[in-house]
C-alpha atoms as a PDB file:
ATOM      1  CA  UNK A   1     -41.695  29.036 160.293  1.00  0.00           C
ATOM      2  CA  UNK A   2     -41.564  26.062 158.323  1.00  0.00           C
ATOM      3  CA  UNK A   3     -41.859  26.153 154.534  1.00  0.00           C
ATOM      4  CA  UNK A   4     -44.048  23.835 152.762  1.00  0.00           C
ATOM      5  CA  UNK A   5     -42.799  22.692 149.312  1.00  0.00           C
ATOM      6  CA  UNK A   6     -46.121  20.996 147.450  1.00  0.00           C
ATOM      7  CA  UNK A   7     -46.746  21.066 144.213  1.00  0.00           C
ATOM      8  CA  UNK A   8     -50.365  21.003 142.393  1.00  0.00           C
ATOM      9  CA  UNK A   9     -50.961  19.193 138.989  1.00  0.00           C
ATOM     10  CA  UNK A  10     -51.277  21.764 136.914  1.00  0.00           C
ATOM     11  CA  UNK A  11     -47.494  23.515 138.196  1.00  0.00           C
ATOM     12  CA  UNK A  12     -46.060  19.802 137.817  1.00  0.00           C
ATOM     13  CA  UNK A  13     -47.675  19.938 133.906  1.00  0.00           C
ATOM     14  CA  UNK A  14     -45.690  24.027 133.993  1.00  0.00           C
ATOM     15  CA  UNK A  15     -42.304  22.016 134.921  1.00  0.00           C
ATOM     16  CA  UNK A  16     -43.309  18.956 132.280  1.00  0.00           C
ATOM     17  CA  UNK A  17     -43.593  21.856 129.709  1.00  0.00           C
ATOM     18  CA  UNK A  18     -40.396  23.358 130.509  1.00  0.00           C
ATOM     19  CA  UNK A  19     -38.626  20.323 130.193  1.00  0.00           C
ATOM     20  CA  UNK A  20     -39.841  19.722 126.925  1.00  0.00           C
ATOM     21  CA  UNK A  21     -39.609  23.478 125.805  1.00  0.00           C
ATOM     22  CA  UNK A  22     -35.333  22.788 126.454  1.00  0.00           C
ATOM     23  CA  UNK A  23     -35.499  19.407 125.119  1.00  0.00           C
ATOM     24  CA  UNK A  24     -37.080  20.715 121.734  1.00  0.00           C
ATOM     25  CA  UNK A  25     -34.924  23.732 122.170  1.00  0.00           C
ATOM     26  CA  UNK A  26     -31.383  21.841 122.289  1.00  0.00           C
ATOM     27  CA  UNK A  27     -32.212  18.925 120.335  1.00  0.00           C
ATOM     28  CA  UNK A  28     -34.576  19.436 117.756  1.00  0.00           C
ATOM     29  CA  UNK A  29     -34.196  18.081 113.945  1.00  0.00           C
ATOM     30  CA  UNK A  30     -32.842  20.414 111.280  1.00  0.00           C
ATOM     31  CA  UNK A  31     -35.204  21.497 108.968  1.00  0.00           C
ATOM     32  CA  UNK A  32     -33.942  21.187 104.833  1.00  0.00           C
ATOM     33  CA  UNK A  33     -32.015  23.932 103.638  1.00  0.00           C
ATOM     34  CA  UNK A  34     -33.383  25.446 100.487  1.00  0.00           C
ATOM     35  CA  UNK A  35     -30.982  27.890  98.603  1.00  0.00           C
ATOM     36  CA  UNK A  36     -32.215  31.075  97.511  1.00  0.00           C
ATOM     37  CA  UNK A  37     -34.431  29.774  94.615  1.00  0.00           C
ATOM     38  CA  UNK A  38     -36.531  27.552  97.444  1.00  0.00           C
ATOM     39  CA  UNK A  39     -35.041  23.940  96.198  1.00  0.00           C
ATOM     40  CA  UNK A  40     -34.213  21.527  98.564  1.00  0.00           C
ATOM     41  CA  UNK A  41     -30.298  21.046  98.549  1.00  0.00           C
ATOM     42  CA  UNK A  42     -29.964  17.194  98.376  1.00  0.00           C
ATOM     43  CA  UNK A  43     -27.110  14.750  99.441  1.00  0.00           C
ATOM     44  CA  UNK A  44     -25.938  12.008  96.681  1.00  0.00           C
ATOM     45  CA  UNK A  45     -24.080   9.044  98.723  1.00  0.00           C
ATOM     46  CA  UNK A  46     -22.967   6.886  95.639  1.00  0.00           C
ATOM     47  CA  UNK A  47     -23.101   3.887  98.034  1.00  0.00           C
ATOM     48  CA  UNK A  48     -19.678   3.981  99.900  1.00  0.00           C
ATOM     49  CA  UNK A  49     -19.837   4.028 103.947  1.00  0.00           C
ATOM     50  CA  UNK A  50     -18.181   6.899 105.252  1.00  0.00           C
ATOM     51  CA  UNK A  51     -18.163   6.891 108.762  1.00  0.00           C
ATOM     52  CA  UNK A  52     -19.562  10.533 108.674  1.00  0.00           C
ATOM     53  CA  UNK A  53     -22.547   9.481 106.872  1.00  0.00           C
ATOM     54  CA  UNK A  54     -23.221   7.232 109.680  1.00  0.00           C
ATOM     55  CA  UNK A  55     -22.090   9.339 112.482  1.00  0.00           C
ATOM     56  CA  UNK A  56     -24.696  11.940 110.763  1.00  0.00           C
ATOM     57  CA  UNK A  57     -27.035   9.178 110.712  1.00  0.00           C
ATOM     58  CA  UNK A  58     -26.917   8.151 114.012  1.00  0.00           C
ATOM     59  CA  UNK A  59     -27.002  11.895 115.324  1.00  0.00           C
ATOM     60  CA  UNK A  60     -30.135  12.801 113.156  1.00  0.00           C
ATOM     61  CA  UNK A  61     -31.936   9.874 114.687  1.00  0.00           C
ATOM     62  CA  UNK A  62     -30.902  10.498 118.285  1.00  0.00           C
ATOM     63  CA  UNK A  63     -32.072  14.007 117.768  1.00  0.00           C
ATOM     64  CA  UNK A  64     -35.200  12.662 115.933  1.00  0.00           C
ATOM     65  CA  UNK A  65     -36.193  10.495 119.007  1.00  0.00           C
ATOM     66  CA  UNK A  66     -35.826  13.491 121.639  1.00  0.00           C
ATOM     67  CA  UNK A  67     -37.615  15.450 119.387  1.00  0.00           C
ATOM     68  CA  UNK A  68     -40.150  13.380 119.357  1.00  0.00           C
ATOM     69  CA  UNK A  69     -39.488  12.799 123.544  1.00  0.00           C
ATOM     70  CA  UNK A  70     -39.961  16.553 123.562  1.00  0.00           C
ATOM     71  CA  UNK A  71     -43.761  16.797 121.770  1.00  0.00           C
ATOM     72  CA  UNK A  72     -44.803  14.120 124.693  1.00  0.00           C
ATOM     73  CA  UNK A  73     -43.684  16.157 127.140  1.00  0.00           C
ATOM     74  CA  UNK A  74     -45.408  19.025 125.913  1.00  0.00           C
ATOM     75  CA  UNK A  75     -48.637  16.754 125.488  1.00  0.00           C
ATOM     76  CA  UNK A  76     -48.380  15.422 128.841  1.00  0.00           C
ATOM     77  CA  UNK A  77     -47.736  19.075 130.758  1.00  0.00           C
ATOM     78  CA  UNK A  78     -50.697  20.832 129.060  1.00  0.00           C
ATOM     79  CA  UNK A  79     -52.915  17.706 129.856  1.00  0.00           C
ATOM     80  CA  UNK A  80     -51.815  17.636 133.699  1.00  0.00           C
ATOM     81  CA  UNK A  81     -52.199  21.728 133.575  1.00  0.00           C
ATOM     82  CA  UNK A  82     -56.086  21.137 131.988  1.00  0.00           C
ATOM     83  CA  UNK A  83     -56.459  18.523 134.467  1.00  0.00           C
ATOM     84  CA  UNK A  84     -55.263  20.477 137.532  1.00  0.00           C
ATOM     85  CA  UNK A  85     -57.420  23.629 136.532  1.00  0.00           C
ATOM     86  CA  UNK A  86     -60.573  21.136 137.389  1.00  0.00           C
ATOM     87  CA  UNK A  87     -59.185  20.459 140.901  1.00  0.00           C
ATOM     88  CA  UNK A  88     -59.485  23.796 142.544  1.00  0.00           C
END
């Protein structure tokens, strides 16, 4: 008996999902920490480059950009899973 691996739009969009579920999931962008009266802590840089600053920098914006990776993903699976539930 041979088993038959095929997969139909909308469980393709399921596994698109997923994958952008995890990539939101390890990679997202921290949200601003507020202290206990609900102010946003902020960050003075008093214009000297600190190679942390930019390391921090560059991380925020990597995780921006698969954040933003992971939305499309999640766009793109629940339009192939709307698009697959009109093919049956």
């Amino acid at each position: 008996m041979k088993w038959e691996f095929c997969l139909s739009i909308s469980q393709f969009g399921l596994i698109v999902d997923i994958v952008g579920v995890a990539v939101l999931a390890f990679f997202n962008t921290p949200s601003e920490v507020m202290n206990k009266e609900g102010l946003h802590y902020q960050t003075v840089n008093l214009g000297e480059k600190d190679s942390r600053t930019i390391a921090e920098k560059r991380k925020y914006r990597f995780h921006r950009g698969l954040t933003y990776v992971g939305y499309v993903l999640l766009l793109i699976g629940f339009l192939l899973q709307f698009i697959g539930s009109f093919t049956h």
